[in-house]
C-alpha atoms as a PDB file:
ATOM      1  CA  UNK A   1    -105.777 -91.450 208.090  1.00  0.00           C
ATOM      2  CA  UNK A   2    -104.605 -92.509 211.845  1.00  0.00           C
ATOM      3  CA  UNK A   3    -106.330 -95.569 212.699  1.00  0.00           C
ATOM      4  CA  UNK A   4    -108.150 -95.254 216.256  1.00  0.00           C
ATOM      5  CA  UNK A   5    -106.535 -96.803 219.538  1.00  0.00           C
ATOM      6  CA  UNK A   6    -109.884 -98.056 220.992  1.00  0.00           C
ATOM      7  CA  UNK A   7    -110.462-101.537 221.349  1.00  0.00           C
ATOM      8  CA  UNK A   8    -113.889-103.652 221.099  1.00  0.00           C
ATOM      9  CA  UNK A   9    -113.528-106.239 224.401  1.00  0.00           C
ATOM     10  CA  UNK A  10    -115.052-108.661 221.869  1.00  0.00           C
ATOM     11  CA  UNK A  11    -112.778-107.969 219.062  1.00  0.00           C
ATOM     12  CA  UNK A  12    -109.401-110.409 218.166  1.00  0.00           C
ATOM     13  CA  UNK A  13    -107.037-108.535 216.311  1.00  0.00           C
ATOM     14  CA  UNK A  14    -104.336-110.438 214.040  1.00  0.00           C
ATOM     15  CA  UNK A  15    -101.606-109.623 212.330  1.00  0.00           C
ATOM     16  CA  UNK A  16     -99.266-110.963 209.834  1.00  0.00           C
ATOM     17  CA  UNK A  17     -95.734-111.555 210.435  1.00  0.00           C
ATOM     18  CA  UNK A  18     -93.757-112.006 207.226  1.00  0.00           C
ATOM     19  CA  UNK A  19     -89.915-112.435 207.642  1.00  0.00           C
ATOM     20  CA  UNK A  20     -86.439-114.262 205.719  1.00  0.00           C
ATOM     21  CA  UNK A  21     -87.031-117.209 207.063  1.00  0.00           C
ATOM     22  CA  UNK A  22     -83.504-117.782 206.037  1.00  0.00           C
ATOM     23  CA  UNK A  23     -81.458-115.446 208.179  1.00  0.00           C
ATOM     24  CA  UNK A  24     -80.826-116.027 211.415  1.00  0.00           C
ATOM     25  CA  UNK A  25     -81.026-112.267 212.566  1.00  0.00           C
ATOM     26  CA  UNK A  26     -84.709-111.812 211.416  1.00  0.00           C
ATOM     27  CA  UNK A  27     -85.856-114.968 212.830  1.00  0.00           C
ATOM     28  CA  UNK A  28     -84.286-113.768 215.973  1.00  0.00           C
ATOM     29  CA  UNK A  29     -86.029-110.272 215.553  1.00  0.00           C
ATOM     30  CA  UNK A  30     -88.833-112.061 214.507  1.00  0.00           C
ATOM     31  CA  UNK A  31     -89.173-114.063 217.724  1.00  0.00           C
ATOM     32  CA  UNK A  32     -88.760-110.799 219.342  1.00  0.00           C
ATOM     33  CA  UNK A  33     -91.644-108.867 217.845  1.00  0.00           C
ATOM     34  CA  UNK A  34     -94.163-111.332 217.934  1.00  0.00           C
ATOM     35  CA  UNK A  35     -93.666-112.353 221.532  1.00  0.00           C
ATOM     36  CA  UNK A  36     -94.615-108.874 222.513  1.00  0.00           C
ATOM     37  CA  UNK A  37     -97.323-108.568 219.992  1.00  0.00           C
ATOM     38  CA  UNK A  38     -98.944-112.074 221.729  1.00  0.00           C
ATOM     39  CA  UNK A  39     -98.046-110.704 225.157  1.00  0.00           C
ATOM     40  CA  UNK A  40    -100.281-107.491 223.940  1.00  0.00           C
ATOM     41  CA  UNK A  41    -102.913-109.896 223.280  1.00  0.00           C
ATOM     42  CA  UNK A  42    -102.748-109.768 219.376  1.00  0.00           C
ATOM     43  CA  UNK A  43    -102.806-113.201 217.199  1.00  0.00           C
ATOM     44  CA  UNK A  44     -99.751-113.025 215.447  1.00  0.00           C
ATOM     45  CA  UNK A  45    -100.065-115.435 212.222  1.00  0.00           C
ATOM     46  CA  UNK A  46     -97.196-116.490 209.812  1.00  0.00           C
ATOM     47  CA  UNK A  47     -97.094-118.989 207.073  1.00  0.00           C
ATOM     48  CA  UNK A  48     -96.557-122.427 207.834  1.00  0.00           C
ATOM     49  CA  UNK A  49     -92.598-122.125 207.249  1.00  0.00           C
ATOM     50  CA  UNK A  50     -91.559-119.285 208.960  1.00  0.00           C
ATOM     51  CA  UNK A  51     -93.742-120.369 211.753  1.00  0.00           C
ATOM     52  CA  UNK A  52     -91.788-123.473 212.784  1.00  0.00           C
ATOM     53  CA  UNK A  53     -88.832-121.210 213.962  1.00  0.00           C
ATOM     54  CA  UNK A  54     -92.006-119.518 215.820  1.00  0.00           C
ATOM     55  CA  UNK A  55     -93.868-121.399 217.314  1.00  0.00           C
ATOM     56  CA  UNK A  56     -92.972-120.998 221.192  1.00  0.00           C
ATOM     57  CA  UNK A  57     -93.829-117.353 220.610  1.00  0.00           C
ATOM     58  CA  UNK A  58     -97.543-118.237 220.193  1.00  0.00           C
ATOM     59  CA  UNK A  59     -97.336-118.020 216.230  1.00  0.00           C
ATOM     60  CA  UNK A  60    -100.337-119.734 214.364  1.00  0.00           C
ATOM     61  CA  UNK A  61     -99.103-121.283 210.951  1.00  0.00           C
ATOM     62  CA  UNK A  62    -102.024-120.432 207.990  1.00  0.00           C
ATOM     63  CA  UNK A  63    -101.689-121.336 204.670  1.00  0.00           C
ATOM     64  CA  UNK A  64     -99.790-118.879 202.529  1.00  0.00           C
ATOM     65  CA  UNK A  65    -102.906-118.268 200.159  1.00  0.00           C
ATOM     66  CA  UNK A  66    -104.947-116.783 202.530  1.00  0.00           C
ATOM     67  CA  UNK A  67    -102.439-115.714 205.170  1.00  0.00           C
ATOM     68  CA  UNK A  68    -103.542-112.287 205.543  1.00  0.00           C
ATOM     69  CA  UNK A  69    -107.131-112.501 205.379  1.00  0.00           C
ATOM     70  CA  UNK A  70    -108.615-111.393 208.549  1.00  0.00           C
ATOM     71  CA  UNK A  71    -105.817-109.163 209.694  1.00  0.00           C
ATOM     72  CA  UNK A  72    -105.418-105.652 210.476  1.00  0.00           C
ATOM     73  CA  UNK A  73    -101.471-105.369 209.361  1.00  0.00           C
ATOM     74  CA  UNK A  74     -98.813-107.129 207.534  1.00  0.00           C
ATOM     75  CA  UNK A  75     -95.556-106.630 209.225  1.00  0.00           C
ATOM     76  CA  UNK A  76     -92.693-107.751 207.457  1.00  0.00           C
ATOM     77  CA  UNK A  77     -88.789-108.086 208.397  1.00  0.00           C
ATOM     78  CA  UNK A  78     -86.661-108.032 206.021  1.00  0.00           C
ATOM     79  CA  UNK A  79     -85.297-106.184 202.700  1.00  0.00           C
ATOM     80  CA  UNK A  80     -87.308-104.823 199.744  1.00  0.00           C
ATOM     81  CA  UNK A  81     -87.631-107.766 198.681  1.00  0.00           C
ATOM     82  CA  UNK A  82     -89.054-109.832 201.551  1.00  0.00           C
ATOM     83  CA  UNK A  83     -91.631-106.207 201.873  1.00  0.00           C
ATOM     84  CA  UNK A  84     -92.924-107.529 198.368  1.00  0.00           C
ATOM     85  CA  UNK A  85     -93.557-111.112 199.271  1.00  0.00           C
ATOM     86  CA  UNK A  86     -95.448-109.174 201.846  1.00  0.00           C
ATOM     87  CA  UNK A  87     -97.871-106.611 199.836  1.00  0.00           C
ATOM     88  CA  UNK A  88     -97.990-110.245 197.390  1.00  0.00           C
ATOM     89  CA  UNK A  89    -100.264-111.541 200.806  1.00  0.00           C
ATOM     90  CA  UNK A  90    -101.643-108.223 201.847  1.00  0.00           C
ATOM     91  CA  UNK A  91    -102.867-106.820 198.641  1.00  0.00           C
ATOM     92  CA  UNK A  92    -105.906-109.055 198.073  1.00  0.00           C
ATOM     93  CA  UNK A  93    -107.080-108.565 201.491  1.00  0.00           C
ATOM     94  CA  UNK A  94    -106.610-104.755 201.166  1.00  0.00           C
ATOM     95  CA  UNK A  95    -104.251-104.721 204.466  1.00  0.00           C
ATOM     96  CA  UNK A  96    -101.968-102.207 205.069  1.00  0.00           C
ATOM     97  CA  UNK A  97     -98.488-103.119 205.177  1.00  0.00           C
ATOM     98  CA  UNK A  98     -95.277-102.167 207.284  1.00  0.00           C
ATOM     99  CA  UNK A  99     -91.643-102.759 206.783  1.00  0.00           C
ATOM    100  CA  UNK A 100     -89.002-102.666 208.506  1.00  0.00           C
ATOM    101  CA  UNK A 101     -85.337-102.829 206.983  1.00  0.00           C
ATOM    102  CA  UNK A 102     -83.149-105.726 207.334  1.00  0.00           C
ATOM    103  CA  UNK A 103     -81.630-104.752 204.047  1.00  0.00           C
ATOM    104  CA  UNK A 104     -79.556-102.313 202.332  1.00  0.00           C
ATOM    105  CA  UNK A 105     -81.269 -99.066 200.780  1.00  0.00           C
ATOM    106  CA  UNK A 106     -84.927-100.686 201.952  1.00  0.00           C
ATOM    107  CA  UNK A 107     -86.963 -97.814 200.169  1.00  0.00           C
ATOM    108  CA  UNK A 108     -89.893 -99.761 200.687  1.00  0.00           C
ATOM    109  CA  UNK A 109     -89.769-100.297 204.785  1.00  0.00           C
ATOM    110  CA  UNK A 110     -91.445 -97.199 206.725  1.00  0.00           C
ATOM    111  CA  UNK A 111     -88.724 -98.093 209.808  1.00  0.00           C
ATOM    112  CA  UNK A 112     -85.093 -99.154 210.748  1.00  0.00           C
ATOM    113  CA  UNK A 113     -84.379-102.714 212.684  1.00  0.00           C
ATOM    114  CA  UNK A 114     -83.236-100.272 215.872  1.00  0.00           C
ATOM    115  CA  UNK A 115     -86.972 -98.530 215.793  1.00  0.00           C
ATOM    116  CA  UNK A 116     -88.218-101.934 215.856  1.00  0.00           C
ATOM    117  CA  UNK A 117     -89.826-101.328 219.703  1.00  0.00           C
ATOM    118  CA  UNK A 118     -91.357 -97.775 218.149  1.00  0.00           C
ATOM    119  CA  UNK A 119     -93.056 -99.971 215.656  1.00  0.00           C
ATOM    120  CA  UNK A 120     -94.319-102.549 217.851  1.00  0.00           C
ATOM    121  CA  UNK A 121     -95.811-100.082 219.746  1.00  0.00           C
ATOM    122  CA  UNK A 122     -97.585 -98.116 217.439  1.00  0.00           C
ATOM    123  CA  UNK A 123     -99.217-101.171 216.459  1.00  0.00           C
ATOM    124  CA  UNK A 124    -100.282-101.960 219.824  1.00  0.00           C
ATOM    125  CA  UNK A 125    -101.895 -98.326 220.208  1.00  0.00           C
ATOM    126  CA  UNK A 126    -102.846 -98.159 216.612  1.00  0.00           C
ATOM    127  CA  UNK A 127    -101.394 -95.197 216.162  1.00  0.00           C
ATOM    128  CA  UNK A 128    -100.416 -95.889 212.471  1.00  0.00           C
ATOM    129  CA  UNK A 129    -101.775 -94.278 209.510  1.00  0.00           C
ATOM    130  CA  UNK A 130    -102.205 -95.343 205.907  1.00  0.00           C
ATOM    131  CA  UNK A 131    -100.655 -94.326 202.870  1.00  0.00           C
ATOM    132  CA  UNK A 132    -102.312 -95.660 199.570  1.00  0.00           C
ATOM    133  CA  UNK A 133     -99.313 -96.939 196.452  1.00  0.00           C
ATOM    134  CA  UNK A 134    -100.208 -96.835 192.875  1.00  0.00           C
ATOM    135  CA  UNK A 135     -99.625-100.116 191.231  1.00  0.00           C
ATOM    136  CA  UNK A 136     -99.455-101.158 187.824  1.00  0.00           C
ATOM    137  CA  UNK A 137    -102.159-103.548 186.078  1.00  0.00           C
ATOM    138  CA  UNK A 138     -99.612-105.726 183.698  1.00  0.00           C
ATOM    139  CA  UNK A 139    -101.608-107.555 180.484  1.00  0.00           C
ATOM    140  CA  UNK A 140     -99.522-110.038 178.021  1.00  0.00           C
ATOM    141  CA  UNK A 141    -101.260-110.564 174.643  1.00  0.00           C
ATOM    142  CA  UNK A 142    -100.330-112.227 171.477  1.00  0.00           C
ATOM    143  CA  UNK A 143    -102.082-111.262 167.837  1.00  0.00           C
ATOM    144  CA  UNK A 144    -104.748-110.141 170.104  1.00  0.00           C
ATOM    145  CA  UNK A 145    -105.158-112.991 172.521  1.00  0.00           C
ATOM    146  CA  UNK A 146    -104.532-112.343 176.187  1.00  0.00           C
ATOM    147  CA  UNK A 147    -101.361-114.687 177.380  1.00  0.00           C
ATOM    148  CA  UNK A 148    -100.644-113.544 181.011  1.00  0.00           C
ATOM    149  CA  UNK A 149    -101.954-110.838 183.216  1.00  0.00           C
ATOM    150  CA  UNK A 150     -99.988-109.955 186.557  1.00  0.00           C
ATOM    151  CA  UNK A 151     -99.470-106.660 188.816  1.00  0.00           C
ATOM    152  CA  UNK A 152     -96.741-104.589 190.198  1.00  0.00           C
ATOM    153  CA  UNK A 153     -96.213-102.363 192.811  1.00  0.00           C
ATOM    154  CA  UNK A 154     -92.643-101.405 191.599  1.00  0.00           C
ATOM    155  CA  UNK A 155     -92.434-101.430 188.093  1.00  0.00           C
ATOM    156  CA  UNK A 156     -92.961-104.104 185.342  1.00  0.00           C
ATOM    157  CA  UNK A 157     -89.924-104.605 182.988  1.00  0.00           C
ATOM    158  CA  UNK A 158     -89.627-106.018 179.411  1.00  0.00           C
ATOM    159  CA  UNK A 159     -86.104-107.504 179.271  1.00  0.00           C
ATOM    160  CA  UNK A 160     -83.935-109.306 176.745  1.00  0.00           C
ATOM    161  CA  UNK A 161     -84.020-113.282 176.816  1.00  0.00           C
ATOM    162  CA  UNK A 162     -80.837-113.571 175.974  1.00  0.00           C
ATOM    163  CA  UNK A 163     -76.854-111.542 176.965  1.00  0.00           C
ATOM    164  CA  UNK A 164     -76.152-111.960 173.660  1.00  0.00           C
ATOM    165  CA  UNK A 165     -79.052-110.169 171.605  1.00  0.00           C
ATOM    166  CA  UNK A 166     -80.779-106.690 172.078  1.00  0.00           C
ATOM    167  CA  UNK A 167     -84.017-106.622 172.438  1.00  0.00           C
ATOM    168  CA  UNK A 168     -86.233-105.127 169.141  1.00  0.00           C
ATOM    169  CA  UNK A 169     -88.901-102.820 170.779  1.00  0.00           C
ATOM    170  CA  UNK A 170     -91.768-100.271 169.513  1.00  0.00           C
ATOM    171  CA  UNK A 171     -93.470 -98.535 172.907  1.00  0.00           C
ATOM    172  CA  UNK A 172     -96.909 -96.647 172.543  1.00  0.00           C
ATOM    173  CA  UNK A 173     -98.336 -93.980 174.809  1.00  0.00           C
ATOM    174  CA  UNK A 174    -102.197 -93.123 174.804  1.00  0.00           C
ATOM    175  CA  UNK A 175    -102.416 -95.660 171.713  1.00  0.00           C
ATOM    176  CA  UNK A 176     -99.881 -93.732 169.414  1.00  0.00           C
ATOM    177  CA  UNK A 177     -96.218 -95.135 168.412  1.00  0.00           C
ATOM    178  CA  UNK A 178     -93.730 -93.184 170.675  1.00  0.00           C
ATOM    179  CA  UNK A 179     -90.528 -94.538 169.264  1.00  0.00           C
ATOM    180  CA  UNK A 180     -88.914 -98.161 168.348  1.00  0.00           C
ATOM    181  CA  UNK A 181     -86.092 -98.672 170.058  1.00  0.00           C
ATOM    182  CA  UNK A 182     -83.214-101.257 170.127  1.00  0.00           C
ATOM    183  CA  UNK A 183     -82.463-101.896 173.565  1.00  0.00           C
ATOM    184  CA  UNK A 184     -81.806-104.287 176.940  1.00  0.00           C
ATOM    185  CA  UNK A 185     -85.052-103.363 177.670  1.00  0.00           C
ATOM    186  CA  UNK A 186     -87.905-100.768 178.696  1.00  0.00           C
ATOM    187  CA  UNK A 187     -89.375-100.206 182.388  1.00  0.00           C
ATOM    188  CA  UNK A 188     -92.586 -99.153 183.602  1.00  0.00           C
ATOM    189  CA  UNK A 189     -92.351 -97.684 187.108  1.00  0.00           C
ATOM    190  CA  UNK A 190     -94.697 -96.461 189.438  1.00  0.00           C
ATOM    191  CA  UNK A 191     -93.632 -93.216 191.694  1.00  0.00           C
ATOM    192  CA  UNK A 192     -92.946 -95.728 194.413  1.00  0.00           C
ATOM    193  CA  UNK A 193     -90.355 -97.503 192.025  1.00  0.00           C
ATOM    194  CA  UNK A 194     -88.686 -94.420 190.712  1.00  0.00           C
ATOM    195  CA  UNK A 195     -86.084 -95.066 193.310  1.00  0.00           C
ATOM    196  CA  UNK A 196     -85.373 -99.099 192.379  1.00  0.00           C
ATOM    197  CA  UNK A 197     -85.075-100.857 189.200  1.00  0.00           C
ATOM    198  CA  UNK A 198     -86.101 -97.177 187.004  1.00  0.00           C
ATOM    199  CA  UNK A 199     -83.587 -95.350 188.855  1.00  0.00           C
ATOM    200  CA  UNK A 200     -80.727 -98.110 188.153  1.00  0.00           C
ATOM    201  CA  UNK A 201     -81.789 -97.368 184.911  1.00  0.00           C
ATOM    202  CA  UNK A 202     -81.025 -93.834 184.800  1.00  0.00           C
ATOM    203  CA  UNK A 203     -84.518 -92.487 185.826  1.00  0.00           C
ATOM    204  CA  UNK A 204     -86.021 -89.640 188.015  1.00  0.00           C
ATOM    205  CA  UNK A 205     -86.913 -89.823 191.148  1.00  0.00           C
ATOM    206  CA  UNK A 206     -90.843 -88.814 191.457  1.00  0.00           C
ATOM    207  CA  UNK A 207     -92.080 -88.486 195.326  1.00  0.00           C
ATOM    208  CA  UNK A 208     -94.748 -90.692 195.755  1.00  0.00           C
ATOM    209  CA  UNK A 209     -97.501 -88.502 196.148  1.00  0.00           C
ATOM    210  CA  UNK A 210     -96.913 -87.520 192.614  1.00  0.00           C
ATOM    211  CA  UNK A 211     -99.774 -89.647 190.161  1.00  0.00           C
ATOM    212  CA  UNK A 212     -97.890 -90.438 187.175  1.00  0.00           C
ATOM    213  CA  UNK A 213     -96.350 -93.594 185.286  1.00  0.00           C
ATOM    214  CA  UNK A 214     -92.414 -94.025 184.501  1.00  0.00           C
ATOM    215  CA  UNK A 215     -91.034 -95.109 180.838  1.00  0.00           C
ATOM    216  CA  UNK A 216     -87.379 -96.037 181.336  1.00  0.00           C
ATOM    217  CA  UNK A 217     -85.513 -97.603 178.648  1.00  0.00           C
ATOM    218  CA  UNK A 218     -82.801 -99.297 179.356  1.00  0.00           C
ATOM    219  CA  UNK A 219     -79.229 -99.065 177.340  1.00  0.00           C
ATOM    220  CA  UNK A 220     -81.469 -98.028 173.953  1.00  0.00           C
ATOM    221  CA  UNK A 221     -79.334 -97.612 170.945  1.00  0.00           C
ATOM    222  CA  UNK A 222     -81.231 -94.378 169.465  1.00  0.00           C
ATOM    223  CA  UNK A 223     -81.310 -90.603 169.575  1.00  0.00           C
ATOM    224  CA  UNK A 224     -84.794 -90.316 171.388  1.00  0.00           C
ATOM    225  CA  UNK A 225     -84.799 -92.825 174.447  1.00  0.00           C
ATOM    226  CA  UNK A 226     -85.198 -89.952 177.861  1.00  0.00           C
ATOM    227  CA  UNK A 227     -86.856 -91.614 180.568  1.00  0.00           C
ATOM    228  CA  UNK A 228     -90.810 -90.196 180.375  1.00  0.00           C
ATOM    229  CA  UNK A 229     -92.972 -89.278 182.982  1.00  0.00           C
ATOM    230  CA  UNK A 230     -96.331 -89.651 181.430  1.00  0.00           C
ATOM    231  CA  UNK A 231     -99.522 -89.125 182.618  1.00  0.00           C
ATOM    232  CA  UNK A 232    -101.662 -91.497 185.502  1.00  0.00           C
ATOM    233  CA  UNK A 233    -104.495 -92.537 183.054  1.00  0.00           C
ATOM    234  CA  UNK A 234    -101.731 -93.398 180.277  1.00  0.00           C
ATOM    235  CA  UNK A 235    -101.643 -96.655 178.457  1.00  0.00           C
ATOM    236  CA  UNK A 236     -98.325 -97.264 177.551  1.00  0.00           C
ATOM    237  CA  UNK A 237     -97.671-100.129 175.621  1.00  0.00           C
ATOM    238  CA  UNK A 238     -94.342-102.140 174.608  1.00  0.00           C
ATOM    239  CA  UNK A 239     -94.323-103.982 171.540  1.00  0.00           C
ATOM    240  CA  UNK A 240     -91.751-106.914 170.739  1.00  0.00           C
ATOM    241  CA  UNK A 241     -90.878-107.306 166.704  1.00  0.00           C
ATOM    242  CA  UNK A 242     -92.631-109.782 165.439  1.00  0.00           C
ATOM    243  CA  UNK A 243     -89.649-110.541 162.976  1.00  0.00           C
ATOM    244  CA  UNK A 244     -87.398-110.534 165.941  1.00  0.00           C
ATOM    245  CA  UNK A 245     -86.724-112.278 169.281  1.00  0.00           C
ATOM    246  CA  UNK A 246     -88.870-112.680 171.971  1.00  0.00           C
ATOM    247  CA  UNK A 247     -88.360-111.640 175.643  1.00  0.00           C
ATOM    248  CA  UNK A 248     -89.271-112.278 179.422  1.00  0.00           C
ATOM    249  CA  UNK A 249     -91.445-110.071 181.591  1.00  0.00           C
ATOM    250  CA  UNK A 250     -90.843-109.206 185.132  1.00  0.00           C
ATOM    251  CA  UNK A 251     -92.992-107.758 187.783  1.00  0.00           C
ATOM    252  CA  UNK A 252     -91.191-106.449 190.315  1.00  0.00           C
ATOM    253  CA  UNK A 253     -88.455-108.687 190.060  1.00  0.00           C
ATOM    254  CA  UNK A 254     -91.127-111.562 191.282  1.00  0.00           C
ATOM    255  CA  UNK A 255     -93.362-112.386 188.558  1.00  0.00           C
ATOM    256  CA  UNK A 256     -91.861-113.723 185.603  1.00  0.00           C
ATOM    257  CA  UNK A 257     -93.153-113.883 181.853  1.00  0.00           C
ATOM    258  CA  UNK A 258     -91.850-115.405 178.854  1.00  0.00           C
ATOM    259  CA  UNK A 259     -92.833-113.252 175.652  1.00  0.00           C
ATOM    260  CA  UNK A 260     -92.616-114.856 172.317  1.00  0.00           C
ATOM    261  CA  UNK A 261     -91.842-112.673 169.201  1.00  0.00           C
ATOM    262  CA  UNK A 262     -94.865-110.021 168.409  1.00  0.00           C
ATOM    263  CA  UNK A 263     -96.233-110.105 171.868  1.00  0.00           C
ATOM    264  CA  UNK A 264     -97.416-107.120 173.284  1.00  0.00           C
ATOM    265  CA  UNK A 265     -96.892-105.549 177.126  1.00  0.00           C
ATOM    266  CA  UNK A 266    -100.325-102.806 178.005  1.00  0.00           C
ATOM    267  CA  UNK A 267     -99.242-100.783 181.553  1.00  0.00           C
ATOM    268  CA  UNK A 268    -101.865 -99.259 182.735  1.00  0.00           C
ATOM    269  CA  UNK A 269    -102.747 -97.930 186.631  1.00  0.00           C
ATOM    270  CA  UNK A 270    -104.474-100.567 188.673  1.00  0.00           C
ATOM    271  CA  UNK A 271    -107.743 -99.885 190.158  1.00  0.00           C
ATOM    272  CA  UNK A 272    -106.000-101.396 193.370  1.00  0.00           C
ATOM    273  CA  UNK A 273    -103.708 -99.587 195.068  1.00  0.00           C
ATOM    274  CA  UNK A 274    -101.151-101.593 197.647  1.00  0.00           C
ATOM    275  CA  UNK A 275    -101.510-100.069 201.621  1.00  0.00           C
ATOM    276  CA  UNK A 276     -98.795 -98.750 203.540  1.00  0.00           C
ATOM    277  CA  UNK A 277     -98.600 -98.607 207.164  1.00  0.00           C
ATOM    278  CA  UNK A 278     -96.896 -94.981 208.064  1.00  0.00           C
ATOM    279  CA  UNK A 279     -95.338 -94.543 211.526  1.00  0.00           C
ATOM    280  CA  UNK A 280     -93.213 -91.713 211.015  1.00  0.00           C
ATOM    281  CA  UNK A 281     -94.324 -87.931 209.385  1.00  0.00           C
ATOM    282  CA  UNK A 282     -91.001 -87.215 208.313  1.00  0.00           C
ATOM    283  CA  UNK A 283     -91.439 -86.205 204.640  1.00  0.00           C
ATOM    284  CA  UNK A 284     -89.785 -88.035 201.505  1.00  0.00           C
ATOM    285  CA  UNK A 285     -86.798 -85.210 201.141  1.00  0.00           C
ATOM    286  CA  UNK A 286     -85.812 -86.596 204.692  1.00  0.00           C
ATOM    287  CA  UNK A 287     -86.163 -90.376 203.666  1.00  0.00           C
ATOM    288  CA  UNK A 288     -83.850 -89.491 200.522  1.00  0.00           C
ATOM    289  CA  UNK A 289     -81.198 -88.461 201.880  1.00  0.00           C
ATOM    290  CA  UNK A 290     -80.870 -90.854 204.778  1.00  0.00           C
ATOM    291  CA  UNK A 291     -81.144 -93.949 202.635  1.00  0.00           C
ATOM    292  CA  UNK A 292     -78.713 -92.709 199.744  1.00  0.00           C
ATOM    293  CA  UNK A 293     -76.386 -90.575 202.701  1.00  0.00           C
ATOM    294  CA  UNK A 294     -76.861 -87.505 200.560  1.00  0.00           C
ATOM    295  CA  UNK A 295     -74.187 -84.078 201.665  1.00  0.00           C
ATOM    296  CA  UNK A 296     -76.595 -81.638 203.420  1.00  0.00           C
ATOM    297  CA  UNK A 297     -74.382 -79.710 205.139  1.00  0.00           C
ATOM    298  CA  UNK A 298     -74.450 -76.053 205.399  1.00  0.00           C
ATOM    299  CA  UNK A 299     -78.537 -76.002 204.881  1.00  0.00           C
ATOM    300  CA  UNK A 300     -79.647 -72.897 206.796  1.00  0.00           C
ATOM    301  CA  UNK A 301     -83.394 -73.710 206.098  1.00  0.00           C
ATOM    302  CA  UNK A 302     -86.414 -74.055 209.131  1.00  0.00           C
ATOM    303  CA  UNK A 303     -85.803 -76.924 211.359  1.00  0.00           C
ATOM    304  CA  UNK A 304     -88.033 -79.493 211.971  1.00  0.00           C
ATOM    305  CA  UNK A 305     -88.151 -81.220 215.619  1.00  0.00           C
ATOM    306  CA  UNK A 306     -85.464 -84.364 216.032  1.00  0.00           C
ATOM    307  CA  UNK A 307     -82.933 -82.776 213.552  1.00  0.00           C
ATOM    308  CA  UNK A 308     -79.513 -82.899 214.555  1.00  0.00           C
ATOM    309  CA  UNK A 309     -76.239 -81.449 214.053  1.00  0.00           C
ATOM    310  CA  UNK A 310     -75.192 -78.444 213.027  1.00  0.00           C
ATOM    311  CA  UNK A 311     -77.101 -78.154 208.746  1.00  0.00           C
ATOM    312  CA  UNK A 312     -78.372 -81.776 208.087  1.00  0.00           C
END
């Protein structure tokens, strides 16, 4: 949905400026974006840290709890990993958030550091839309008392402690045993993380408009252990040996875990989603193949406005 580009008089709008507060290019960028974003009359907020480097740009430090209460967008600078700091902040607030790269691949960011200007300006207009993410409710429980419970937006993964040993596993799906595996480990991906730590991992790449849950195991040592795509309302569930070693849990490479012998992992799809802010309408096919360079040559098909060249 395209948000409107009219204006209350009366109303402040604030943003959210997230950034790596420890490179010097996206505090430069940084400076950059939210000078025009104040000189467009829009509060630009950032937590007390990164605002420091900030502060002659009209920056108001908040505390990092409630950083993005209030606002209308979460802009972040920065990797795939900065972007998740960032839906960390926007998430309970249920803000939308936009990336743009300063990474590598940077599946996660809806722009490039050159569109950076583009962006700006389609928040000033408001002529962004939202895309909704599934995420993944994460629950930790031990002979049937609950030990942790976390979220991801990525994918949750149950990992071996230590280099040394493999990792004794049973995983359920819809509360029957799937298969016990010896393994490194077993992720849980959402369609949005079928192209991180699930794909590393040898798993498919679902567009994310596609509701359905990942199962990704990870070096298993047995003749059934395919990645699964099973179904939204699934409840898979990973099981650690009780009369083997325990493990750590990660949530999207953020949230970490420890898991003693016997505990058990429940995956389920959370109730709340994570926002995206969309600026472009170029469709996921075309986001592929730019971020992993993919050979498109000699594609005859219908062209869409802004291709160039001669079949890509």
């Amino acid at each position: 949905m395209t948000q409107s580009a009219e204006v209350s008089p009366a109303e402040v709008r604030r943003v959210l400026l997230v950034t790596h507060g420890g490179r010097a290019d996206a505090v430069t960028l940084a400076r950059e974006v939210a000078q025009e974003l104040c000189d467009s009359g829009i509060e630009v907020r950032a937590e007390a840290e990164e605002a420091v480097a900030l502060v002659e740009c009209g920056v108001v430090a908040v505390d990092v709890e409630h950083a993005a209460e209030g606002c209308e967008l979460v802009i972040v600078l920065g990797g795939d990993g900065t972007i998740l700091r960032g839906a960390e902040l926007a998430r309970p607030y249920d803000v939308p958030l936009l990336g743009v790269n300063l990474g590598h691949v940077g599946f996660l960011a809806e722009a490039e550091v050159e569109e950076v200007s583009r962006v700006v300006r389609a928040v000033v207009d408001r002529t962004w839309s939202v895309e909704e993410r599934t995420t993944l409710e994460v629950v930790v429980s031990l002979d049937g008392a609950e030990l942790a419970r976390s979220w991801a937006l990525n994918e949750a993964s149950v990992e071996k402690a230590s280099r040394e040993r493999m990792l004794e596993v049973l995983v359920e799906v819809d509360e029957r045993p799937l298969s016990r595996w010896g393994c490194d480990g077993v992720v849980a991906a959402t369609p949005t993380g079928s192209t991180a730590y699930a794909f590393s991992a040898g798993g498919p790449v679902v567009w994310p408009e596609v509701e359905a849950l990942l199962v990704v195991p990870i070096s298993a040592h047995a003749l059934f252990a395919r990645p699964l795509v099973v179904a939204p309302t699934s409840r898979v569930a990973v099981e650690l040996l009780p009369s083997k070693t325990g493990g750590v849990l990660w949530c999207d490479g953020r949230r970490l875990v420890e898991l003693p012998a016997g505990a058990r992992v429940e995956i389920t799809r959370h109730a709340m989603p994570v926002r995206l802010a969309r600026v472009h309408t170029a469709p996921f096919t075309d986001r592929l193949v730019a971020k992993f360079d993919l050979p498109v040559e000699g594609w005859r098909g219908k062209r869409r406005r802004g291709d160039h060249g001669s079949s890509a």
